[in-house]
C-alpha atoms as a PDB file:
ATOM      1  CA  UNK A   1      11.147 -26.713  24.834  1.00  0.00           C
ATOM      2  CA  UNK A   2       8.621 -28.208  22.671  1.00  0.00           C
ATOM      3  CA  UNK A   3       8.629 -28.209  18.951  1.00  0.00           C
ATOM      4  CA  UNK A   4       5.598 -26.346  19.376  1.00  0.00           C
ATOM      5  CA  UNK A   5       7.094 -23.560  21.616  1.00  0.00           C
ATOM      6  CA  UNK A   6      10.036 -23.506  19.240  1.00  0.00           C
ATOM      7  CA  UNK A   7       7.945 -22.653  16.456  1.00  0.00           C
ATOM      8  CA  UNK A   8       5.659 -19.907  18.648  1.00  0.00           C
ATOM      9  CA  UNK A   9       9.587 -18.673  18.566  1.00  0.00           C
ATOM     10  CA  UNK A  10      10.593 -18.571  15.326  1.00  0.00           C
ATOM     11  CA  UNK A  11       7.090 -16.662  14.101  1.00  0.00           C
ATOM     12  CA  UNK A  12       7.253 -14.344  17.115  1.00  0.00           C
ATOM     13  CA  UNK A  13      10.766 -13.300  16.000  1.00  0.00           C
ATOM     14  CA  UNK A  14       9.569 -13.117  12.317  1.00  0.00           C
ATOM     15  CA  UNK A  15       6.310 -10.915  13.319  1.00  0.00           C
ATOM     16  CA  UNK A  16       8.725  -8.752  15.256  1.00  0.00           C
ATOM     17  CA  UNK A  17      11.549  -8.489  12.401  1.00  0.00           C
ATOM     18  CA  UNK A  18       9.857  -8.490   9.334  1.00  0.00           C
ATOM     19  CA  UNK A  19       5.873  -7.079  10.328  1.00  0.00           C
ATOM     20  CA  UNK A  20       7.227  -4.974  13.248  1.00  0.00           C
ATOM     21  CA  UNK A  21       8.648  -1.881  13.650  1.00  0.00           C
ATOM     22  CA  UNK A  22      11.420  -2.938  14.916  1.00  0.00           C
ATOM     23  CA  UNK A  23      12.491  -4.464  10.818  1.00  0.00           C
ATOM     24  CA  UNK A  24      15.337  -6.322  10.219  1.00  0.00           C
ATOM     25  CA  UNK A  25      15.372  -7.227   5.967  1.00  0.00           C
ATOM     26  CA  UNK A  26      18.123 -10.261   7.102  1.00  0.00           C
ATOM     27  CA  UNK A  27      15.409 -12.036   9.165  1.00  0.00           C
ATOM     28  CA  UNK A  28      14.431 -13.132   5.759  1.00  0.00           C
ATOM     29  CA  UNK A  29      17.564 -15.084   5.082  1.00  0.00           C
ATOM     30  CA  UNK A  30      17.443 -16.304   8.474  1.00  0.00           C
ATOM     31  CA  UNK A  31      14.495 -18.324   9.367  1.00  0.00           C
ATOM     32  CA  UNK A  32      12.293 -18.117   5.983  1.00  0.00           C
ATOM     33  CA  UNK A  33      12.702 -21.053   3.508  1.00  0.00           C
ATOM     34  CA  UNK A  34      14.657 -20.523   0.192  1.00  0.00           C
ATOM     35  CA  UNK A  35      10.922 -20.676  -1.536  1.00  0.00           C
ATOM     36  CA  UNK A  36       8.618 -19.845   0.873  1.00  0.00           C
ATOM     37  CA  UNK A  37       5.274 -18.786   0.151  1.00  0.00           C
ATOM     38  CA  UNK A  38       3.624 -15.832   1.044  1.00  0.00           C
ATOM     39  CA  UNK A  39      -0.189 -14.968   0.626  1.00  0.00           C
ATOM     40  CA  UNK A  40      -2.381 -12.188   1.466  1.00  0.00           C
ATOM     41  CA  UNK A  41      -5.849 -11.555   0.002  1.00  0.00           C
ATOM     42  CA  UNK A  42      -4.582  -7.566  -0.869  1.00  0.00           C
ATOM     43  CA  UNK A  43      -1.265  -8.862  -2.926  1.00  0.00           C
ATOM     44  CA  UNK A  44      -0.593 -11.273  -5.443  1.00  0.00           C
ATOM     45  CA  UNK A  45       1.160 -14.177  -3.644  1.00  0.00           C
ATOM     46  CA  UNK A  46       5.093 -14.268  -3.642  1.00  0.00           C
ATOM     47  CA  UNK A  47       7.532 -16.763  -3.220  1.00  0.00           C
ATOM     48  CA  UNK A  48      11.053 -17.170  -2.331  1.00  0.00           C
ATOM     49  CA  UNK A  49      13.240 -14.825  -0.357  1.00  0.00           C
ATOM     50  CA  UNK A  50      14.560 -12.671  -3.157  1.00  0.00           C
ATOM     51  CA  UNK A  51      10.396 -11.868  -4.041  1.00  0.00           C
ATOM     52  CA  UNK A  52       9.760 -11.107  -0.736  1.00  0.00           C
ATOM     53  CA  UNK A  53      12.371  -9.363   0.246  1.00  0.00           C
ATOM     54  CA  UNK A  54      11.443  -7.400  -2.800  1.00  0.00           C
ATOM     55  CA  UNK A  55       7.945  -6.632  -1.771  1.00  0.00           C
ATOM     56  CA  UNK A  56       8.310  -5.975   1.861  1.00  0.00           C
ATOM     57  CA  UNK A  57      11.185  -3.822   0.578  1.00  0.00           C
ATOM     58  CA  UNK A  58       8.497  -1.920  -1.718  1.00  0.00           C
ATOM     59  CA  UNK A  59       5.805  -1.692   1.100  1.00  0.00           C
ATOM     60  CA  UNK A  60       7.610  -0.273   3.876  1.00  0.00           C
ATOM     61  CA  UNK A  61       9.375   2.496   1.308  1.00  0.00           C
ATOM     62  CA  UNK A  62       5.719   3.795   0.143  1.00  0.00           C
ATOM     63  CA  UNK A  63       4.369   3.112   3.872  1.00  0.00           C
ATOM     64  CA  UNK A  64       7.686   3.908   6.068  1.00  0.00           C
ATOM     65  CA  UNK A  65       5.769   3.755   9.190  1.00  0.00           C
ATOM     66  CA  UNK A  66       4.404   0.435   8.353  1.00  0.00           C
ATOM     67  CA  UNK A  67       4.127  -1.571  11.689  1.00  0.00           C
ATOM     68  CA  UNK A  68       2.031  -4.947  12.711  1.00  0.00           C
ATOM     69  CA  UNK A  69       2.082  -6.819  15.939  1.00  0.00           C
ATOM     70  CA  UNK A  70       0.015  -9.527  17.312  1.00  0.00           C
ATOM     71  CA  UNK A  71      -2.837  -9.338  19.532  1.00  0.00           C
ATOM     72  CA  UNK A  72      -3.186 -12.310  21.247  1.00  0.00           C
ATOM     73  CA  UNK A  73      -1.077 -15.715  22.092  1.00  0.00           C
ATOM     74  CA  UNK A  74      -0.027 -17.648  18.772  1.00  0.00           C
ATOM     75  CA  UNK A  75      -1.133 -21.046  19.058  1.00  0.00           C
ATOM     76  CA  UNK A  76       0.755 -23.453  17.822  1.00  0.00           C
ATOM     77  CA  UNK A  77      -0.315 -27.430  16.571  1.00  0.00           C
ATOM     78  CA  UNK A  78       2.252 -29.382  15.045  1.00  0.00           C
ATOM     79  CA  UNK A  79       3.850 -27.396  12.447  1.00  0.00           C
ATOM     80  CA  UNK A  80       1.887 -24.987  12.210  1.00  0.00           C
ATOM     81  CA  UNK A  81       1.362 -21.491  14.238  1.00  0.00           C
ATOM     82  CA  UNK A  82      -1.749 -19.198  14.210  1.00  0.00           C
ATOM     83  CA  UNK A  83      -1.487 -15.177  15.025  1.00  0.00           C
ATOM     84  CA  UNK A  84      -3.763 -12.485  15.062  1.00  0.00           C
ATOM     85  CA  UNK A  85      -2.658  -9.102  14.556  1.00  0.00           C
ATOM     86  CA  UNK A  86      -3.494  -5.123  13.851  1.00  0.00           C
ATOM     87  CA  UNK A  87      -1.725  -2.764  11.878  1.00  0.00           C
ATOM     88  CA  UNK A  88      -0.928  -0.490   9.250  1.00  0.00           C
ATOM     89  CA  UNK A  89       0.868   2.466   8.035  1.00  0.00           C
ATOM     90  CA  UNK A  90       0.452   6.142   6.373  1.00  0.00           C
ATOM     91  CA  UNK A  91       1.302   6.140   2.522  1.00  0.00           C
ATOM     92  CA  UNK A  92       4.111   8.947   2.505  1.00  0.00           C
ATOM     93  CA  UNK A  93       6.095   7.449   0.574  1.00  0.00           C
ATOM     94  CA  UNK A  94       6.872   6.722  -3.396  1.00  0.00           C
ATOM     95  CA  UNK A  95       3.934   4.995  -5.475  1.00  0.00           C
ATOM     96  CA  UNK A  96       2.694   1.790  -4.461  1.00  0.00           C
ATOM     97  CA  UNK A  97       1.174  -0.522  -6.943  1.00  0.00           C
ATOM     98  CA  UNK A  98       0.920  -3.920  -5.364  1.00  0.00           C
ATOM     99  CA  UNK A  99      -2.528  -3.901  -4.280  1.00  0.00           C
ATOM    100  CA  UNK A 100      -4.680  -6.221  -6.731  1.00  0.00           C
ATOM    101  CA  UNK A 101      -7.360  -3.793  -6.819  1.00  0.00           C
ATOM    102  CA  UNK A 102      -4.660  -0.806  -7.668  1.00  0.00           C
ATOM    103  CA  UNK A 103      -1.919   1.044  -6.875  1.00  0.00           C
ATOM    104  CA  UNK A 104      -1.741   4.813  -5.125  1.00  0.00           C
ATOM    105  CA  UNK A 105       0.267   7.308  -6.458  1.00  0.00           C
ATOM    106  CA  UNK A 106       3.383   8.938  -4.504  1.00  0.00           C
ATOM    107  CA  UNK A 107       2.765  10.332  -0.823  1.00  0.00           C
ATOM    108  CA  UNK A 108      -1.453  10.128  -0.933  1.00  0.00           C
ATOM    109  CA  UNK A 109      -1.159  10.975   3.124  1.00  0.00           C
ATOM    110  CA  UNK A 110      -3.663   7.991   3.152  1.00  0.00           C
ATOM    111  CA  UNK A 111      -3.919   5.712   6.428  1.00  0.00           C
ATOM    112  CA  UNK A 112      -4.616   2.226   6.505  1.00  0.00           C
ATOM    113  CA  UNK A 113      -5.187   0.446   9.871  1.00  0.00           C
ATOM    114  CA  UNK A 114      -6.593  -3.323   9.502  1.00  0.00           C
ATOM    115  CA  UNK A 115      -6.767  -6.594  11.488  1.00  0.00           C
ATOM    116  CA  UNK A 116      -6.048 -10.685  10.235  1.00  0.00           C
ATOM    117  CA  UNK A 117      -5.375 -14.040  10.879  1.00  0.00           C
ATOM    118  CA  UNK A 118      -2.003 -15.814   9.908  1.00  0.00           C
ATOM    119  CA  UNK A 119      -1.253 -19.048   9.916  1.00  0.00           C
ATOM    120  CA  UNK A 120       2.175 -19.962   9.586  1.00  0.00           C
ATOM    121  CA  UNK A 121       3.767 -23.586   8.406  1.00  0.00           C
ATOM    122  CA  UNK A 122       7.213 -24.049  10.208  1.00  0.00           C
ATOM    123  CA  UNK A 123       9.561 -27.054   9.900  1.00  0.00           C
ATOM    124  CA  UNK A 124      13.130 -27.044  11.093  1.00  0.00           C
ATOM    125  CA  UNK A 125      13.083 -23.710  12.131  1.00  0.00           C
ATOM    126  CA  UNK A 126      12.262 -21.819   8.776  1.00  0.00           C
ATOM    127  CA  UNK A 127       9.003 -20.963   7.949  1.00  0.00           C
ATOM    128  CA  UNK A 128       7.891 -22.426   4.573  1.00  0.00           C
ATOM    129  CA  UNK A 129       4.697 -20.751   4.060  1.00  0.00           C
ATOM    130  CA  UNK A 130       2.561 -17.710   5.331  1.00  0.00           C
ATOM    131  CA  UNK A 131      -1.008 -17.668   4.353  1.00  0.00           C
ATOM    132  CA  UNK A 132      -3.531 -14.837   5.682  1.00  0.00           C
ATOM    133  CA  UNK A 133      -6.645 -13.529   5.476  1.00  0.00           C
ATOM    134  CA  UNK A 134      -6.673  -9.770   6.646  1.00  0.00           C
ATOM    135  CA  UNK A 135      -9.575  -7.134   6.488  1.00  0.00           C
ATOM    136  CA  UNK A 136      -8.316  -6.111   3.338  1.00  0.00           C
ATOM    137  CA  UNK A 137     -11.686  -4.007   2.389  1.00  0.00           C
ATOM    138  CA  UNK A 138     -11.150  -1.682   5.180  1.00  0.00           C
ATOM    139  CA  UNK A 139      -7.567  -1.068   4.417  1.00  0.00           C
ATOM    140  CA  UNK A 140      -8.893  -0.387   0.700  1.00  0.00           C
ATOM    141  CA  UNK A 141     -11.449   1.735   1.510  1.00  0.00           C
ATOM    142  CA  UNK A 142      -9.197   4.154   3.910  1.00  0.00           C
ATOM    143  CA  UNK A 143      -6.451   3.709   1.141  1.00  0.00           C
ATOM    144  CA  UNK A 144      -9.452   5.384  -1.389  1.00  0.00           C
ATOM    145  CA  UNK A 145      -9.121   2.865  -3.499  1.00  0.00           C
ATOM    146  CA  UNK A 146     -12.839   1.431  -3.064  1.00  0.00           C
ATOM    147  CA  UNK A 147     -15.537   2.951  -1.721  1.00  0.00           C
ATOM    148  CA  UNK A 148     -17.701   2.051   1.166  1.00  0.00           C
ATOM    149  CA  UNK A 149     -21.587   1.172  -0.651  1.00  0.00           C
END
Protein backbone atom coordinates (compact mmCIF):
# COMPACT_ATOMS: atom_id res chain seq x y z
CA UNK A 1 0.00 0.00 0.00
CA UNK A 2 0.81 3.51 -0.55
CA UNK A 3 1.55 6.04 2.08
CA UNK A 4 -1.37 7.63 0.76
CA UNK A 5 -3.76 4.60 1.18
CA UNK A 6 -2.20 4.11 4.59
CA UNK A 7 -3.22 7.37 5.68
CA UNK A 8 -7.01 7.09 3.91
CA UNK A 9 -6.60 4.14 6.76
CA UNK A 10 -5.66 5.61 9.67
CA UNK A 11 -8.48 8.65 9.27
CA UNK A 12 -11.11 6.13 8.17
CA UNK A 13 -10.48 4.21 11.43
CA UNK A 14 -10.37 7.54 13.40
CA UNK A 15 -13.81 8.85 11.69
CA UNK A 16 -15.21 5.47 12.60
CA UNK A 17 -13.80 5.35 16.37
CA UNK A 18 -13.84 8.65 17.54
CA UNK A 19 -16.84 10.61 15.09
CA UNK A 20 -18.80 7.33 14.67
CA UNK A 21 -21.12 5.55 16.47
CA UNK A 22 -19.35 2.87 16.76
CA UNK A 23 -16.75 5.13 19.66
CA UNK A 24 -13.86 3.79 20.99
CA UNK A 25 -12.18 6.79 23.64
CA UNK A 26 -8.62 4.52 23.22
CA UNK A 27 -8.47 5.34 19.46
CA UNK A 28 -7.18 8.52 20.85
CA UNK A 29 -4.08 7.04 22.37
CA UNK A 30 -3.71 5.01 19.41
CA UNK A 31 -3.19 6.83 16.25
CA UNK A 32 -3.55 10.68 17.43
CA UNK A 33 -0.26 12.52 18.23
CA UNK A 34 0.68 13.30 21.92
CA UNK A 35 -0.27 17.17 20.90
CA UNK A 36 -2.39 17.05 18.20
CA UNK A 37 -4.48 19.77 17.19
CA UNK A 38 -7.96 19.89 16.79
CA UNK A 39 -10.12 22.77 15.21
CA UNK A 40 -13.64 23.34 14.47
CA UNK A 41 -15.25 26.72 13.73
CA UNK A 42 -18.18 25.79 16.70
CA UNK A 43 -15.33 25.02 19.56
CA UNK A 44 -12.40 26.62 20.75
CA UNK A 45 -9.46 24.59 19.33
CA UNK A 46 -7.87 21.79 21.58
CA UNK A 47 -4.77 20.14 21.70
CA UNK A 48 -3.23 17.07 22.96
CA UNK A 49 -4.89 13.80 23.79
CA UNK A 50 -5.77 14.43 27.40
CA UNK A 51 -7.92 17.89 25.92
CA UNK A 52 -9.51 15.98 23.53
CA UNK A 53 -10.27 13.17 25.06
CA UNK A 54 -11.79 15.60 27.46
CA UNK A 55 -14.03 17.29 25.01
CA UNK A 56 -15.21 14.45 22.93
CA UNK A 57 -15.79 12.93 26.38
CA UNK A 58 -18.08 16.13 27.20
CA UNK A 59 -19.88 16.10 23.74
CA UNK A 60 -21.02 12.70 23.40
CA UNK A 61 -22.33 12.76 27.36
CA UNK A 62 -24.67 15.97 26.58
CA UNK A 63 -25.31 14.50 22.89
CA UNK A 64 -25.20 10.51 23.59
CA UNK A 65 -26.42 9.78 20.21
CA UNK A 66 -23.78 11.84 18.66
CA UNK A 67 -22.74 10.08 15.34
CA UNK A 68 -20.71 11.41 12.03
CA UNK A 69 -19.64 9.46 9.03
CA UNK A 70 -18.27 10.43 5.76
CA UNK A 71 -19.98 10.93 2.61
CA UNK A 72 -17.78 10.48 0.00
CA UNK A 73 -14.06 8.92 -0.74
CA UNK A 74 -11.26 10.72 1.43
CA UNK A 75 -8.68 11.85 -0.79
CA UNK A 76 -5.53 11.71 0.21
CA UNK A 77 -2.11 13.94 -1.14
CA UNK A 78 0.94 13.44 0.64
CA UNK A 79 0.28 13.76 4.21
CA UNK A 80 -2.60 14.96 4.20
CA UNK A 81 -6.36 13.41 3.88
CA UNK A 82 -9.61 15.30 3.02
CA UNK A 83 -13.30 13.94 4.22
CA UNK A 84 -16.61 15.13 3.95
CA UNK A 85 -19.13 14.15 6.32
CA UNK A 86 -22.90 14.62 7.94
CA UNK A 87 -23.95 14.33 11.32
CA UNK A 88 -25.17 15.19 14.55
CA UNK A 89 -26.91 14.28 17.65
CA UNK A 90 -30.05 15.14 20.06
CA UNK A 91 -28.95 17.15 23.27
CA UNK A 92 -30.40 14.71 26.06
CA UNK A 93 -27.90 14.84 27.97
CA UNK A 94 -26.16 17.10 30.93
CA UNK A 95 -25.32 20.88 29.98
CA UNK A 96 -23.11 21.58 27.25
CA UNK A 97 -21.11 24.71 27.18
CA UNK A 98 -18.46 24.34 24.55
CA UNK A 99 -20.02 26.07 21.78
CA UNK A 100 -18.27 29.64 21.32
CA UNK A 101 -21.47 31.25 20.80
CA UNK A 102 -22.95 29.43 24.18
CA UNK A 103 -23.72 26.64 25.96
CA UNK A 104 -27.40 24.74 26.36
CA UNK A 105 -28.61 23.82 29.48
CA UNK A 106 -29.28 20.00 30.57
CA UNK A 107 -31.50 17.73 28.18
CA UNK A 108 -32.92 20.85 25.72
CA UNK A 109 -34.38 17.75 23.37
CA UNK A 110 -32.65 19.99 20.69
CA UNK A 111 -31.35 18.30 17.31
CA UNK A 112 -28.49 19.28 15.44
CA UNK A 113 -27.78 17.68 12.01
CA UNK A 114 -24.85 19.52 9.93
CA UNK A 115 -22.36 18.80 7.11
CA UNK A 116 -18.15 19.77 6.75
CA UNK A 117 -14.99 19.37 5.34
CA UNK A 118 -11.90 17.89 7.27
CA UNK A 119 -8.70 17.85 6.39
CA UNK A 120 -6.49 15.76 8.25
CA UNK A 121 -2.38 15.98 8.55
CA UNK A 122 -1.00 12.36 9.10
CA UNK A 123 2.67 11.35 9.47
CA UNK A 124 3.80 7.98 10.71
CA UNK A 125 0.57 6.79 11.30
CA UNK A 126 -0.78 9.37 13.95
CA UNK A 127 -2.64 12.13 12.98
CA UNK A 128 -1.08 15.46 14.12
CA UNK A 129 -3.71 17.83 13.30
CA UNK A 130 -7.53 18.03 12.39
CA UNK A 131 -8.74 21.24 11.02
CA UNK A 132 -12.53 21.71 9.75
CA UNK A 133 -14.86 23.87 8.61
CA UNK A 134 -18.50 22.52 9.29
CA UNK A 135 -21.96 24.29 8.78
CA UNK A 136 -21.77 25.38 12.14
CA UNK A 137 -24.77 28.11 11.70
CA UNK A 138 -27.22 25.47 10.98
CA UNK A 139 -26.24 23.33 13.86
CA UNK A 140 -26.62 26.70 15.98
CA UNK A 141 -29.68 27.65 14.78
CA UNK A 142 -31.47 24.03 15.38
CA UNK A 143 -29.47 24.02 18.75
CA UNK A 144 -31.62 27.63 19.46
CA UNK A 145 -28.81 29.22 20.12
CA UNK A 146 -29.03 31.81 17.07
CA UNK A 147 -31.70 32.59 15.17
CA UNK A 148 -32.30 32.31 11.51
CA UNK A 149 -32.64 36.47 10.17
Amino acid sequence: MSKQDDNKTVVGRWFTEFWGKSFNLGIVDEIAAPDMLLKYSLHEPRRGRDDIKAFITDFRAAFPDLNFWGTADLIADGDYVVGQWEGGGTHTGPAFKDFLIGGLPAATGRKMHFTGTTVLKVINGKIVQEIGLDDGVTALTQLGLIQAA
